[in-house]
Every structure is written in C-alpha cells, then in structure tokens.
Protein backbone atom coordinates (compact mmCIF):
# COMPACT_ATOMS: atom_id res chain seq x y z
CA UNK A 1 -19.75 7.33 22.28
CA UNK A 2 -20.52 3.66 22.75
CA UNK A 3 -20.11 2.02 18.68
CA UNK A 4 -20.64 -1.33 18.08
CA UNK A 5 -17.62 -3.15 16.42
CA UNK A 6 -19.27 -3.05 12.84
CA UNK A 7 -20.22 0.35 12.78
CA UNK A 8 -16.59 0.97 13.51
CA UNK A 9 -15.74 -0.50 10.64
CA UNK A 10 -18.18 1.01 8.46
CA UNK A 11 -17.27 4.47 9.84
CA UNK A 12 -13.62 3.99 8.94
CA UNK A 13 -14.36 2.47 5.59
CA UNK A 14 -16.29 5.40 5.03
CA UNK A 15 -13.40 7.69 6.43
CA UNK A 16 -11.29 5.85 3.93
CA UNK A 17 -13.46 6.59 0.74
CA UNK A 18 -13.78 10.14 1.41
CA UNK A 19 -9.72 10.48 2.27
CA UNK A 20 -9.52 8.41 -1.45
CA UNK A 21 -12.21 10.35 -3.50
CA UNK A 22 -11.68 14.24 -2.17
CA UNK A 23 -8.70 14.73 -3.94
CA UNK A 24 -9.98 13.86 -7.36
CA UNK A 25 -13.37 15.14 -6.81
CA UNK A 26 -12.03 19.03 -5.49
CA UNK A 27 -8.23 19.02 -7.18
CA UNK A 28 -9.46 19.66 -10.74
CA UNK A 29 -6.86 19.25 -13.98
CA UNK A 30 -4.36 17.90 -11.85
CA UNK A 31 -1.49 15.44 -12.63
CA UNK A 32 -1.21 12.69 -10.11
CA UNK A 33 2.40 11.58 -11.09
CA UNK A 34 4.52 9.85 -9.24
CA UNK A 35 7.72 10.09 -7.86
CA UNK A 36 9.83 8.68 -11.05
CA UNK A 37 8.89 11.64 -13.19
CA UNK A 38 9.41 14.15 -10.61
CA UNK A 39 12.55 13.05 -10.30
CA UNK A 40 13.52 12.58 -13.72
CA UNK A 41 12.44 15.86 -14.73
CA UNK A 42 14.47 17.78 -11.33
CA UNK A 43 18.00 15.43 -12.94
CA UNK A 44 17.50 16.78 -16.32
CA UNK A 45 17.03 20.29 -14.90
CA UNK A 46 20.04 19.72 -13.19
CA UNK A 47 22.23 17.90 -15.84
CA UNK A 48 20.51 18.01 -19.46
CA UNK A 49 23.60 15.79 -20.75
CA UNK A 50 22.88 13.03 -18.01
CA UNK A 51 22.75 9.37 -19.58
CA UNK A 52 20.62 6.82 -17.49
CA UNK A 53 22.82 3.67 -16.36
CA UNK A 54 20.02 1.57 -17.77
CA UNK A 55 16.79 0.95 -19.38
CA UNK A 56 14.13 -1.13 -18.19
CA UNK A 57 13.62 -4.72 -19.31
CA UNK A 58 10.24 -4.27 -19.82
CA UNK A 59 7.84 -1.30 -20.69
CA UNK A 60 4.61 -1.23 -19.79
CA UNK A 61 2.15 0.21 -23.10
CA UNK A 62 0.66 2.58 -20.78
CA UNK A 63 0.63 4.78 -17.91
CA UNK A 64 -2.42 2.62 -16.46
CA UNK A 65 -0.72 -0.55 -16.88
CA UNK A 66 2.30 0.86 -15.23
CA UNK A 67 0.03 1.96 -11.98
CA UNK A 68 -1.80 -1.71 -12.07
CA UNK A 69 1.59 -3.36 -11.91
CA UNK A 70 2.43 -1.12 -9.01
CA UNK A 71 -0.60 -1.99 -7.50
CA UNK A 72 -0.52 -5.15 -7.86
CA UNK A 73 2.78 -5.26 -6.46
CA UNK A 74 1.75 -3.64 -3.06
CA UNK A 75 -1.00 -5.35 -2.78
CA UNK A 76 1.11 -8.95 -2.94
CA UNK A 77 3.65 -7.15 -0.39
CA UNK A 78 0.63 -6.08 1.86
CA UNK A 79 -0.74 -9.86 1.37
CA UNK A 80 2.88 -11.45 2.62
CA UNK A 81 3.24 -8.95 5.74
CA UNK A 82 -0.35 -9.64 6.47
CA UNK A 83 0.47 -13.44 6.53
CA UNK A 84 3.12 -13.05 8.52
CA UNK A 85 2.03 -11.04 11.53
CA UNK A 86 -1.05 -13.19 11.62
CA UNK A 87 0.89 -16.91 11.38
CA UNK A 88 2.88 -14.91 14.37
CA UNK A 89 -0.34 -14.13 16.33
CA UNK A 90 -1.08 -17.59 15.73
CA UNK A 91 1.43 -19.09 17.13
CA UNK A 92 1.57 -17.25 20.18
CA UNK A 93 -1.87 -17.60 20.87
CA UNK A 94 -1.26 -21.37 19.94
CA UNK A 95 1.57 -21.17 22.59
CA UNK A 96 -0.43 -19.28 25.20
CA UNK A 97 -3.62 -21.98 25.42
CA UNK A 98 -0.79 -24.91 26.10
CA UNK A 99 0.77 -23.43 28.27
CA UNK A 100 -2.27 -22.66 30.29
CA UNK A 101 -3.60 -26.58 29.91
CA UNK A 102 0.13 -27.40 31.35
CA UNK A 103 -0.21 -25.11 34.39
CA UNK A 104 -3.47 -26.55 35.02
CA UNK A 105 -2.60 -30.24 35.06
C-alpha cells in the first residue's frame, strides 16, 4: 500500500476524529469527569471527616471554563516541547551541513 505523504495525513487526521467523536457519539448519558472528582469522592468514602490542606486561589465559574483552562494549559506545554525538539533538530541539522562543507574543503 503505496500512500502519498498527504493522504497519510489525512488518513490519520481522520483516524483521530473518529478515536475523538466515538465515545460521545455511542457512550450515551455519560459523565466525562476527570480525575479530581474521582478522587475526591474515593477520600471522602474513605474518611468523611477529612479537611483539605487548602483551597484554590482561584475558581473557575464553571465546569467548561475549568476544562478550557486545562486545555489551554496543555496546549502551551505541547507548544514549548514542540519548540524544543524542533530548535534541537535544528541545530543538529545546522551542525551536520558544516560539518560536511568542512570535510569537503
């Protein structure tokens, strides 16, 4: 199966929106929380008296916010790792082409 490099891409893409949309289009009435309130609700199974050692500094109004924030967040992680392996790539590429001019000359 010979695929040209676009088509590739346009398969996985694809791929990717199906792996994204199946769960909410076949897992009907289903909560998609996340770990925090799992785990909030297992600790006051576990210890009904338990006091939190803090409270945040700032609450978002909404569960919607709170999942944009997160997003947001990833996506500005995602953005600096990105960077970083490519300035790397760079560099050695950079470092490969003069060091080939050298062992010409």
């Amino acid at each position: 199966m010979n695929l040209k490099r676009s088509n590739k891409n346009l398969l996985l893409l694809l791929v990717v929106v199906v792996l994204i949309t199946s769960p909410l289009i076949f897992v009907k009435n289903a909560e998609f929380g996340g770990a925090d309130g799992q785990a909030e609700g297992v600790i006051t199974e576990i210890n009904p008296n338990y006091e939190p050692w803090f409270s945040p500094l700032l609450e978002p109004a909404s569960g919607e916010i709170e999942s944009l924030l997160f997003s947001l967040q990833a996506a500005i992680g995602a953005g600096v790792i990105g960077y970083f392996f490519g300035l790397v790539k760079g560099k050695r590429e950079s470092n490969s082409k003069d060091n080939s001019k050298v062992k010409k000359a």
